[in-house]
PDB file of N, CA and C in Angstrom:
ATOM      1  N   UNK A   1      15.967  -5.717  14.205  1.00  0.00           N
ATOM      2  CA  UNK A   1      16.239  -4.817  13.108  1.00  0.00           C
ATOM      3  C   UNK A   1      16.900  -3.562  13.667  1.00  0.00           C
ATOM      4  N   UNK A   2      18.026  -3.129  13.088  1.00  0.00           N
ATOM      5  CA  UNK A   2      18.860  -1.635  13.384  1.00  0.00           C
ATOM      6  C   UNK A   2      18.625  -0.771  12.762  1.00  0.00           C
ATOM      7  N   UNK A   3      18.135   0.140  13.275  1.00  0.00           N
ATOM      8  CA  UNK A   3      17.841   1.445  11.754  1.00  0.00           C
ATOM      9  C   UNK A   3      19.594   2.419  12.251  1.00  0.00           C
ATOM     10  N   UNK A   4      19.844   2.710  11.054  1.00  0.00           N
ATOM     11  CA  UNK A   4      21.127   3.529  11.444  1.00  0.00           C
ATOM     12  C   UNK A   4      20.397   4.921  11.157  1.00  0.00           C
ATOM     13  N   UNK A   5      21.457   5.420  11.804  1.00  0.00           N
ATOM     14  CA  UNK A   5      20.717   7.511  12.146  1.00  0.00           C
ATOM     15  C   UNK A   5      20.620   7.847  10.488  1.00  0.00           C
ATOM     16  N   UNK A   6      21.379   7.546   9.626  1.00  0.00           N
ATOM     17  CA  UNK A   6      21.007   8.248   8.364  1.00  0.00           C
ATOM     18  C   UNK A   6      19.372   7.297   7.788  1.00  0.00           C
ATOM     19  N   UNK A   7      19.235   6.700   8.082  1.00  0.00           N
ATOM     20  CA  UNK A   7      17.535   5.749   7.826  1.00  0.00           C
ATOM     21  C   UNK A   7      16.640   5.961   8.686  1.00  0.00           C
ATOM     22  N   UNK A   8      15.647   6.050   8.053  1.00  0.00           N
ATOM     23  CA  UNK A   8      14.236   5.549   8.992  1.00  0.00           C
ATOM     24  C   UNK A   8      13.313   5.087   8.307  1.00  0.00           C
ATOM     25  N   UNK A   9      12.083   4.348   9.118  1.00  0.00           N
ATOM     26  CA  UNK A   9      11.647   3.305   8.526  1.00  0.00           C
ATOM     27  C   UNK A   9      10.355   3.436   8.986  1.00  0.00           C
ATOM     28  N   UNK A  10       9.401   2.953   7.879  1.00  0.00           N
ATOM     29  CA  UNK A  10       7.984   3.778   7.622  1.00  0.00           C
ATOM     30  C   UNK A  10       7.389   2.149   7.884  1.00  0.00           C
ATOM     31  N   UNK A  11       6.350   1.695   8.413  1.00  0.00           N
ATOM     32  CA  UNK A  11       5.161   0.439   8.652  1.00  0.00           C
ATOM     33  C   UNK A  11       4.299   0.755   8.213  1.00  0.00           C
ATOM     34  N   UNK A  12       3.650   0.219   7.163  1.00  0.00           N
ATOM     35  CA  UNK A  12       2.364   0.116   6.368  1.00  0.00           C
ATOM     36  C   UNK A  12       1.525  -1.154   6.848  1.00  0.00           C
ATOM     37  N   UNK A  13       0.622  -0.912   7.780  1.00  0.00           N
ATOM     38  CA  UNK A  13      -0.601  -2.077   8.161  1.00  0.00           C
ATOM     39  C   UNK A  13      -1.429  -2.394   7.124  1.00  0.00           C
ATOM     40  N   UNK A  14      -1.325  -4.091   6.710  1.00  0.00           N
ATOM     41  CA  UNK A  14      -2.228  -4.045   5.755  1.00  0.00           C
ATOM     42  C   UNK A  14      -1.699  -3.747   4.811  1.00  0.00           C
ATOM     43  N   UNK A  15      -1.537  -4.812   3.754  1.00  0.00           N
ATOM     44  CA  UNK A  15      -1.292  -4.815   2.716  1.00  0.00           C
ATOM     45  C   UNK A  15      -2.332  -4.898   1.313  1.00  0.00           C
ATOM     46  N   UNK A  16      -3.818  -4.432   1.205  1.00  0.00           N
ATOM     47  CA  UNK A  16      -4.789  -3.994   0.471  1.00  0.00           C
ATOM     48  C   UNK A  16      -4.435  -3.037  -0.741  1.00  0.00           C
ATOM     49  N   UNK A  17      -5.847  -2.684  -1.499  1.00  0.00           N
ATOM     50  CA  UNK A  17      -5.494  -1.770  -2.335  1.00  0.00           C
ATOM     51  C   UNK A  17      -4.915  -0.267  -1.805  1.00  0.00           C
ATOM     52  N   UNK A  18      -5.651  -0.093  -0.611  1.00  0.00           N
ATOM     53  CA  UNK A  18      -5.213   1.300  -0.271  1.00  0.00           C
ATOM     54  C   UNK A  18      -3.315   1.169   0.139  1.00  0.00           C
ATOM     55  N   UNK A  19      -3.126   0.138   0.706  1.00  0.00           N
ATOM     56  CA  UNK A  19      -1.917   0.380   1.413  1.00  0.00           C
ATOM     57  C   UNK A  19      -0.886   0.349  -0.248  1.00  0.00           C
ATOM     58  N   UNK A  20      -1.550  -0.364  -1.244  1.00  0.00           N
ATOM     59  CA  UNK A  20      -0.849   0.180  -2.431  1.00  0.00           C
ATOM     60  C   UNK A  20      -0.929   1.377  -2.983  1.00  0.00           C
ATOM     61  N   UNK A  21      -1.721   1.809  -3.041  1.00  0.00           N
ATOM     62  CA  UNK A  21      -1.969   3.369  -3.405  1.00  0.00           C
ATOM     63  C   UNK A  21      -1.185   4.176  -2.552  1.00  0.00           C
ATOM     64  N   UNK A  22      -1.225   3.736  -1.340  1.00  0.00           N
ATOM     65  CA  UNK A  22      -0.338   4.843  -0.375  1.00  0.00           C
ATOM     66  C   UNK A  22       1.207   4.855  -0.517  1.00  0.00           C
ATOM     67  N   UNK A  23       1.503   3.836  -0.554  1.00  0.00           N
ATOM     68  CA  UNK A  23       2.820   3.069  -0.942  1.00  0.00           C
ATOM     69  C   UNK A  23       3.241   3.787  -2.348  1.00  0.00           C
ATOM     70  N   UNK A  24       2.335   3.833  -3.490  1.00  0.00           N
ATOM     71  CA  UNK A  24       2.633   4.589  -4.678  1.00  0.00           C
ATOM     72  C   UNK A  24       2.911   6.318  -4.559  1.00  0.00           C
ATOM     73  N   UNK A  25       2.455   6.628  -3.476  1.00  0.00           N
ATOM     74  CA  UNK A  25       2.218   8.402  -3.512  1.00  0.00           C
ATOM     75  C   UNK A  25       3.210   8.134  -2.160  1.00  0.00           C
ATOM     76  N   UNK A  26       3.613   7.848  -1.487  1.00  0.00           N
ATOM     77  CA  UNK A  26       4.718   7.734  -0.741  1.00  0.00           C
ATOM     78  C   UNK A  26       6.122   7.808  -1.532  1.00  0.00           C
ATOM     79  N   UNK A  27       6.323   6.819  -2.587  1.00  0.00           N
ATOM     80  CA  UNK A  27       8.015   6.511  -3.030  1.00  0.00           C
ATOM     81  C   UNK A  27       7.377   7.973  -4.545  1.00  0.00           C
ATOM     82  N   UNK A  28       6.482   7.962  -5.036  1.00  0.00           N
ATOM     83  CA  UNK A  28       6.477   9.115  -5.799  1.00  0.00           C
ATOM     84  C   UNK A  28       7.123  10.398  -5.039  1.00  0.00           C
ATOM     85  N   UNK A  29       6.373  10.545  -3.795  1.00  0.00           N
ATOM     86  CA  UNK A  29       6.760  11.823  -3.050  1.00  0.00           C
ATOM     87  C   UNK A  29       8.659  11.803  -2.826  1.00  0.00           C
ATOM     88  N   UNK A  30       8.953  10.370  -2.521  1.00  0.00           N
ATOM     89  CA  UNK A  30      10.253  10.019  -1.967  1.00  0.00           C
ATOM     90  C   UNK A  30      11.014  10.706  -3.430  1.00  0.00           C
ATOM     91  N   UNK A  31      11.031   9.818  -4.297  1.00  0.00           N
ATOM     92  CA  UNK A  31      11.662  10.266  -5.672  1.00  0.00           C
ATOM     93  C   UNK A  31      11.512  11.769  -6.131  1.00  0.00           C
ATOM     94  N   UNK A  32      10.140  12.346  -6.444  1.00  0.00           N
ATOM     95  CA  UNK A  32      10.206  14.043  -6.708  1.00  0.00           C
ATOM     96  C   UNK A  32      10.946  14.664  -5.560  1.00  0.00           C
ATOM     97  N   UNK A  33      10.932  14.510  -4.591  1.00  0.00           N
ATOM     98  CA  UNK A  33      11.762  15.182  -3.452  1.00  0.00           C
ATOM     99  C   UNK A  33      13.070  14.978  -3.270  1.00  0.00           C
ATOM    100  N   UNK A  34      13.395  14.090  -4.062  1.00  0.00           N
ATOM    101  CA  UNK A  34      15.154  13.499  -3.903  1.00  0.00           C
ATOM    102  C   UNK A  34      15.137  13.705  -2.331  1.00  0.00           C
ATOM    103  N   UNK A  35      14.763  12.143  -1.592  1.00  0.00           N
ATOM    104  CA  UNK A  35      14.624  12.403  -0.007  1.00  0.00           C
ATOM    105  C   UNK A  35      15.915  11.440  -0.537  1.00  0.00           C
ATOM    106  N   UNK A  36      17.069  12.089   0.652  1.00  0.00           N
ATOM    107  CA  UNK A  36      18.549  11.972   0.390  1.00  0.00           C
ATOM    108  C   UNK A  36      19.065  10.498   1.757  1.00  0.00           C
ATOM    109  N   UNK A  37      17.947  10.168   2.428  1.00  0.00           N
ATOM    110  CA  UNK A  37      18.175   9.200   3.733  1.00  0.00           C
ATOM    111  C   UNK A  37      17.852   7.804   2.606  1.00  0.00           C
ATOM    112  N   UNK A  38      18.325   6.630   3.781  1.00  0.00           N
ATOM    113  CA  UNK A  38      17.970   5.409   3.290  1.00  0.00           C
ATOM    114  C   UNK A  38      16.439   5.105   4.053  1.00  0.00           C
ATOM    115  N   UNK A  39      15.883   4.507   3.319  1.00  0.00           N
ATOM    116  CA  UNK A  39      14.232   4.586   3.925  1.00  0.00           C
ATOM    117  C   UNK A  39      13.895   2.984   3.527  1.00  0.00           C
ATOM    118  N   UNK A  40      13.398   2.051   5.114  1.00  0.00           N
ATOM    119  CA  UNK A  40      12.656   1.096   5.100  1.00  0.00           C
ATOM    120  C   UNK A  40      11.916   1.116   5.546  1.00  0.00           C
ATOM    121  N   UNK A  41      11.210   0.367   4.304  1.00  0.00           N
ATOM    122  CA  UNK A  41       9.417   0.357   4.181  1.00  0.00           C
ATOM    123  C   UNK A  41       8.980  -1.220   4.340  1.00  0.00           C
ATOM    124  N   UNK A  42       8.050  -0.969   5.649  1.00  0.00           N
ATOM    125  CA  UNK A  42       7.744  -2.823   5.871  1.00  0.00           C
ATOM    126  C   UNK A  42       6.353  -2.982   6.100  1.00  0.00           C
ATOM    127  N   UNK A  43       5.569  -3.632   4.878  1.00  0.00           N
ATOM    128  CA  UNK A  43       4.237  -3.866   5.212  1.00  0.00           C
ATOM    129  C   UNK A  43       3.899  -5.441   5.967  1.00  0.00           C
ATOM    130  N   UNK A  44       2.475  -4.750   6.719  1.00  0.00           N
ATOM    131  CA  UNK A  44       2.506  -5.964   7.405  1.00  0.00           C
ATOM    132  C   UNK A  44       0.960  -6.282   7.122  1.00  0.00           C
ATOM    133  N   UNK A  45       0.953  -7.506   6.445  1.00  0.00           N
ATOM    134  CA  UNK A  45      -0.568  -7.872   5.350  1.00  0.00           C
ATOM    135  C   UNK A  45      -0.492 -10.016   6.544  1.00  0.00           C
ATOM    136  N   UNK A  46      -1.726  -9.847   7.131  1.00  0.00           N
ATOM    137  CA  UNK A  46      -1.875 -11.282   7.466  1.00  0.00           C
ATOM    138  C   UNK A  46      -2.205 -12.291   6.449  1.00  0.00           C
ATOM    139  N   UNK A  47      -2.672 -11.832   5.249  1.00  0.00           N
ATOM    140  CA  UNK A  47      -2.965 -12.921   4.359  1.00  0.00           C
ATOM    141  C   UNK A  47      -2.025 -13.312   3.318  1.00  0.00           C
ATOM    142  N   UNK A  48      -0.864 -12.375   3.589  1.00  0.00           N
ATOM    143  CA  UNK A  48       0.416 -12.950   2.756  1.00  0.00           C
ATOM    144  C   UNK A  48      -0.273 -12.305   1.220  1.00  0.00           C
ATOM    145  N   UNK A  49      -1.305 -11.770   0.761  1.00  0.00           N
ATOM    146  CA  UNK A  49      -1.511 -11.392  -0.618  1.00  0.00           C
ATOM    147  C   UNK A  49      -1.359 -10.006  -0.689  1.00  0.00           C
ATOM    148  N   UNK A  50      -0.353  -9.502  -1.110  1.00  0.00           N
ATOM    149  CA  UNK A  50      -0.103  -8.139  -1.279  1.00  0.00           C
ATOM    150  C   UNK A  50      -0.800  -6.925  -2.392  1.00  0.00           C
ATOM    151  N   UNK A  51      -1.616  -6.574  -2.395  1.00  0.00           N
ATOM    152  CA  UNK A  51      -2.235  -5.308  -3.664  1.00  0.00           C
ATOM    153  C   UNK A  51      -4.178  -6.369  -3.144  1.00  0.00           C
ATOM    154  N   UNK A  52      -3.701  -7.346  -2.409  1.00  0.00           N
ATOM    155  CA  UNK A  52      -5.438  -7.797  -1.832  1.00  0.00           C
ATOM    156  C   UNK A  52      -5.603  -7.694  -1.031  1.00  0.00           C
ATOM    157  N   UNK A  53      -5.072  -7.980  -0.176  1.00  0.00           N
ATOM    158  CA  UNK A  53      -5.162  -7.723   1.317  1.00  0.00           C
ATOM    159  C   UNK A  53      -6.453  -8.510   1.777  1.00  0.00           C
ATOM    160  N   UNK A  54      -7.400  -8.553   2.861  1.00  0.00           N
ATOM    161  CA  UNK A  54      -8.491  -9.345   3.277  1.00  0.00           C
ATOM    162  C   UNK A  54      -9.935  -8.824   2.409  1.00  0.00           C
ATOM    163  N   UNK A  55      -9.946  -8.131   1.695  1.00  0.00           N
ATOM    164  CA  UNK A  55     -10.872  -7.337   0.882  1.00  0.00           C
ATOM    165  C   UNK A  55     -10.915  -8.111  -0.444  1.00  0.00           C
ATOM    166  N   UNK A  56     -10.063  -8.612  -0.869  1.00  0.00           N
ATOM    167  CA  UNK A  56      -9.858  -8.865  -2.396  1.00  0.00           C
ATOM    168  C   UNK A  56      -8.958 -10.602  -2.556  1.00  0.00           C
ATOM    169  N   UNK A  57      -9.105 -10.898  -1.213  1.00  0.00           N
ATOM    170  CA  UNK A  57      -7.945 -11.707  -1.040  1.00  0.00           C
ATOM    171  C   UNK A  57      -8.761 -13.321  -1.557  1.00  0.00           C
ATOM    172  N   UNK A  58      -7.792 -14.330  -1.991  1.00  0.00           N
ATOM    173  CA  UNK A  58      -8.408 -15.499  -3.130  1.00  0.00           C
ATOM    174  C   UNK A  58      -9.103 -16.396  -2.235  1.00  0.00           C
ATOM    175  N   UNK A  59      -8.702 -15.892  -1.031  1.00  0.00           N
ATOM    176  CA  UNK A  59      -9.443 -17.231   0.196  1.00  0.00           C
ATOM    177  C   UNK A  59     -10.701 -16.614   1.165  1.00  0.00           C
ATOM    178  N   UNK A  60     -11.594 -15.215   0.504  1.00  0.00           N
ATOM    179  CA  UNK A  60     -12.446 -14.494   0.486  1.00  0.00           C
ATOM    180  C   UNK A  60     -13.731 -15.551   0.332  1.00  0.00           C
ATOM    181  N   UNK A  61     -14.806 -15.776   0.723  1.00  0.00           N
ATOM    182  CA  UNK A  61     -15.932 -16.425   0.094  1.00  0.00           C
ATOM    183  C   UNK A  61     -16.450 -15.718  -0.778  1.00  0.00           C
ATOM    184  N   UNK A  62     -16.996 -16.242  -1.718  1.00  0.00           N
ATOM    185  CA  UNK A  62     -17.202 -15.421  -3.055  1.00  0.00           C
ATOM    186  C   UNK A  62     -18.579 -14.618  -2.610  1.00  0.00           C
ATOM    187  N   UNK A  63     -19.237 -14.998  -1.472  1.00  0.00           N
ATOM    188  CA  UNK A  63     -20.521 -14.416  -1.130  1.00  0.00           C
ATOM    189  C   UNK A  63     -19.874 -12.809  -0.042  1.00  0.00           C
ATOM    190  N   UNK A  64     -18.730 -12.469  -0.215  1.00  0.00           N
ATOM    191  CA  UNK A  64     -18.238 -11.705   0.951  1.00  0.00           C
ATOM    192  C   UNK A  64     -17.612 -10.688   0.022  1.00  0.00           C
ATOM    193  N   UNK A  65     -17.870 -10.973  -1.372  1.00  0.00           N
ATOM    194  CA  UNK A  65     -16.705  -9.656  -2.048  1.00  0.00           C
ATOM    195  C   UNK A  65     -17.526  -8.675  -1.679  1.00  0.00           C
ATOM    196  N   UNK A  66     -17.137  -7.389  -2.275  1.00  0.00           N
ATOM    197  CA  UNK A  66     -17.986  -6.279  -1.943  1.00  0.00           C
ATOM    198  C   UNK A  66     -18.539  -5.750  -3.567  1.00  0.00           C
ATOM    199  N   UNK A  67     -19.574  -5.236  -3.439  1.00  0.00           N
ATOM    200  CA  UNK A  67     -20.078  -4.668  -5.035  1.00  0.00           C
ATOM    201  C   UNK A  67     -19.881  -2.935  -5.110  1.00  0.00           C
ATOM    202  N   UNK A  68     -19.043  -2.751  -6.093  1.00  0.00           N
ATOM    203  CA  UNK A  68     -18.841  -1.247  -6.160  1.00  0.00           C
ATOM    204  C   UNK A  68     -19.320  -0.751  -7.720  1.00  0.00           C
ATOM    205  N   UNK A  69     -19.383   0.417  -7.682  1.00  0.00           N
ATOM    206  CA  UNK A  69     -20.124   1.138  -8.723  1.00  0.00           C
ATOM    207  C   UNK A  69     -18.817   1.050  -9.734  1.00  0.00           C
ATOM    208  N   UNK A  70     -18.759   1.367 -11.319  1.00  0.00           N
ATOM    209  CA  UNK A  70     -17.611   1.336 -11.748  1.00  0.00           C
ATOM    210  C   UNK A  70     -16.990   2.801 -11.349  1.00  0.00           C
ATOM    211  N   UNK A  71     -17.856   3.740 -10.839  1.00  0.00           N
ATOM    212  CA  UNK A  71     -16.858   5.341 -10.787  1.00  0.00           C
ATOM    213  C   UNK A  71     -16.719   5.268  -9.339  1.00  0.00           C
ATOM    214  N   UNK A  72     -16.784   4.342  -8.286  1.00  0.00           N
ATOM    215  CA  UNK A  72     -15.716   3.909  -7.292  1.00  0.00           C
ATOM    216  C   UNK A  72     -14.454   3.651  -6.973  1.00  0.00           C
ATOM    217  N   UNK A  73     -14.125   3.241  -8.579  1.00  0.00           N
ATOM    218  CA  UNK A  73     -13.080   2.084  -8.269  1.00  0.00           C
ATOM    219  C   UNK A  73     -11.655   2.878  -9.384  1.00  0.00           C
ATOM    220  N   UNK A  74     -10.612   3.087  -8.866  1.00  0.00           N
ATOM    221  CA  UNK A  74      -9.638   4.372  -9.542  1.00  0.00           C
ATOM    222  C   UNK A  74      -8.604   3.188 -10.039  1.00  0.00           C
ATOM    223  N   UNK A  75      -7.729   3.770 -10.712  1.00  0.00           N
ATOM    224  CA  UNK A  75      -6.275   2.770 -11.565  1.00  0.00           C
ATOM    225  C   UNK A  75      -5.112   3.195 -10.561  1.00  0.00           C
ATOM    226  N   UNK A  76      -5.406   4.401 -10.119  1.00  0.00           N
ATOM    227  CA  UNK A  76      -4.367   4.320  -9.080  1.00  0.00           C
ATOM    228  C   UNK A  76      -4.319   4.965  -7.823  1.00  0.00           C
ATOM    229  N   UNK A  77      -3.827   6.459  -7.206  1.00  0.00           N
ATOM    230  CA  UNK A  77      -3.941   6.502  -6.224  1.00  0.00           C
ATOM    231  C   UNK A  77      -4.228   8.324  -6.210  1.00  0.00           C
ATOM    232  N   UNK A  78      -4.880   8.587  -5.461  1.00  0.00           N
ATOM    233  CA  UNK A  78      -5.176  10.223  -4.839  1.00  0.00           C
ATOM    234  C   UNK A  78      -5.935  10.727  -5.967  1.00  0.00           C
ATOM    235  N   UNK A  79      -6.074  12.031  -6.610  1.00  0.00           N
ATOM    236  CA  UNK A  79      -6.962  12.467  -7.490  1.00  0.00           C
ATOM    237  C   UNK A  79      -6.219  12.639  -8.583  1.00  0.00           C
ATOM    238  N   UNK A  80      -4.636  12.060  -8.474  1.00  0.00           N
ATOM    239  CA  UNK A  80      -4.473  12.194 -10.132  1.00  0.00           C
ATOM    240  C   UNK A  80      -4.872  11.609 -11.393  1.00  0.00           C
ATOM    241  N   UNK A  81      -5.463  10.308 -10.653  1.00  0.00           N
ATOM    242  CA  UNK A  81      -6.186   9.813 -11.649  1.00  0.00           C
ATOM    243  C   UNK A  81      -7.408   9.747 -12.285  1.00  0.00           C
TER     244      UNK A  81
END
C-alpha cells in the first residue's frame, strides 16, 4: 500500500462496537473540520463481523455473551447520546 504525502492513513484494531463508535466520532470530527487531506481508514476485525467484533460476534457460544444493565448500553458514541 502507498500513502501519497497529501493522505494518511488511520488503523482501527478490532472491529467491535467500540471501534464503531470511534470510527463514528472520527469521520464526524473529519467532516465538521473540513479535514482537506485524503484519509485511509483500515480496520482490522479477525472475525470478519464488523459493528461485532469477538464480543457480539454469531460464532460466540451463547453461554459467553456478556449481561449488561440497560443504562450500559448507548445508540451511539461519546456522551452525545
Amino acid at each position: 500500500m502507498n500513502i501519497e504525502k497529501s493522505e494518511f492513513a488511520i488503523a482501527i484494531i478490532g472491529g467491535g462496537p467500540n471501534a464503531t463508535y470511534a470510527l463514528d466520532v472520527l469521520l464526524r470530527e473529519f467532516y465538521e473540520n473540513s479535514i482537506p487531506s485524503k484519509i485511509k481508514i483500515l480496520v482490522f476485525e479477525m472475525t470478519a463481523e464488523f459493528g461485532a467484533g469477538i464480543t457480539h460476534s454469531t460464532k460466540t457460544p451463547d453461554t459467553a455473551f456478556l449481561n449488561r444493565v440497560a443504562g450500559q448500553i448507548l445508540l451511539g458514541a461519546g456522551e452525545y447520546y
